[in-house]
Protein backbone atom coordinates (compact mmCIF):
# COMPACT_ATOMS: atom_id res chain seq x y z
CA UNK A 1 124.30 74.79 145.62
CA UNK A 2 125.09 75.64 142.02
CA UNK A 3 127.90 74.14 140.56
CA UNK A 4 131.00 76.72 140.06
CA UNK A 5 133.69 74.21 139.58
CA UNK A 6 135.04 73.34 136.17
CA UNK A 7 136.69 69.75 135.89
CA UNK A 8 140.25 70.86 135.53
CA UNK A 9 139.56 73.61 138.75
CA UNK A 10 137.87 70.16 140.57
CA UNK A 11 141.32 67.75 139.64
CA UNK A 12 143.85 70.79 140.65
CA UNK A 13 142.30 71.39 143.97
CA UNK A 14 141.65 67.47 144.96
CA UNK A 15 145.40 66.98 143.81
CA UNK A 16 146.85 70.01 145.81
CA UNK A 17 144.59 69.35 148.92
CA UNK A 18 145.72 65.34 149.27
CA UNK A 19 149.38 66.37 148.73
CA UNK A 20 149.02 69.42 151.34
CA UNK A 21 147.31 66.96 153.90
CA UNK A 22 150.17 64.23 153.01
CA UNK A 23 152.67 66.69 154.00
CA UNK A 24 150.43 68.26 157.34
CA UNK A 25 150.35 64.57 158.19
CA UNK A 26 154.12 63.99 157.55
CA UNK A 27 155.08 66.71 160.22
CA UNK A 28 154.88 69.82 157.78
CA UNK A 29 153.62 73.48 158.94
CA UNK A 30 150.13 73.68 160.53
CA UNK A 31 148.62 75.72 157.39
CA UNK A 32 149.15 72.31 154.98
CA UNK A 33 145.81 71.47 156.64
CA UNK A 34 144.24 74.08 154.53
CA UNK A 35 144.41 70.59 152.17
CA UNK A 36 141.11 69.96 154.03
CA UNK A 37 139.15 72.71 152.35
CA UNK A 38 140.95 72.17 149.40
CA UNK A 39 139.89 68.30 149.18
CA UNK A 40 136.00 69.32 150.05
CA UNK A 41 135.38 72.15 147.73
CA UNK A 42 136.50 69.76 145.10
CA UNK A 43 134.67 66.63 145.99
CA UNK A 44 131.43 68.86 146.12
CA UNK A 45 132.39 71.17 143.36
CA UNK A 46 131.54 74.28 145.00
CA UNK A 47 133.87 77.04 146.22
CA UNK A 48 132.25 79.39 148.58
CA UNK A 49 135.07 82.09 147.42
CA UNK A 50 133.52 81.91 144.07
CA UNK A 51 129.80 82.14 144.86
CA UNK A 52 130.63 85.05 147.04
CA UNK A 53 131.90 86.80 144.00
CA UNK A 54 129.68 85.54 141.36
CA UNK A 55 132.27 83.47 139.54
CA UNK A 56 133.56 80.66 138.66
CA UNK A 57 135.57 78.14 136.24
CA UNK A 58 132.80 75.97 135.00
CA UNK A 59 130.30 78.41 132.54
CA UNK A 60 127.23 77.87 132.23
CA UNK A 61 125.39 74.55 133.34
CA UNK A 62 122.52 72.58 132.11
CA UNK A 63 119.24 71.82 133.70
């Protein structure tokens, strides 16, 4: 998988996705689990979304 996650993209969604699962967790609506997705794409800096369309946030990469 090639990297399409810039740093401040990879912060935002880890952020968002532990306070979404905080508040799916707390008794909030069913679609704060989204979180989830939110937490992995980060961790592994990929978005799926992205590749599909041939973008992304982080430019080019090295190596």
């Amino acid at each position: 998988m090639k990297i399409n996650l810039a740093g401040w993209d990879r912060i935002l969604r880890l952020i968002i996705g532990v306070i979404l699962l905080i508040w799916a967790v707390a008794g909030g609506p069913w679609w704060a689990y989204f979180g989830l997705i939110l937490i992995a794409t980060g961790a592994w800096r990929f978005c799926p979304i992205y590749a599909l369309f041939r973008t992304g946030t982080a430019g080019e990469q090295r190596g």
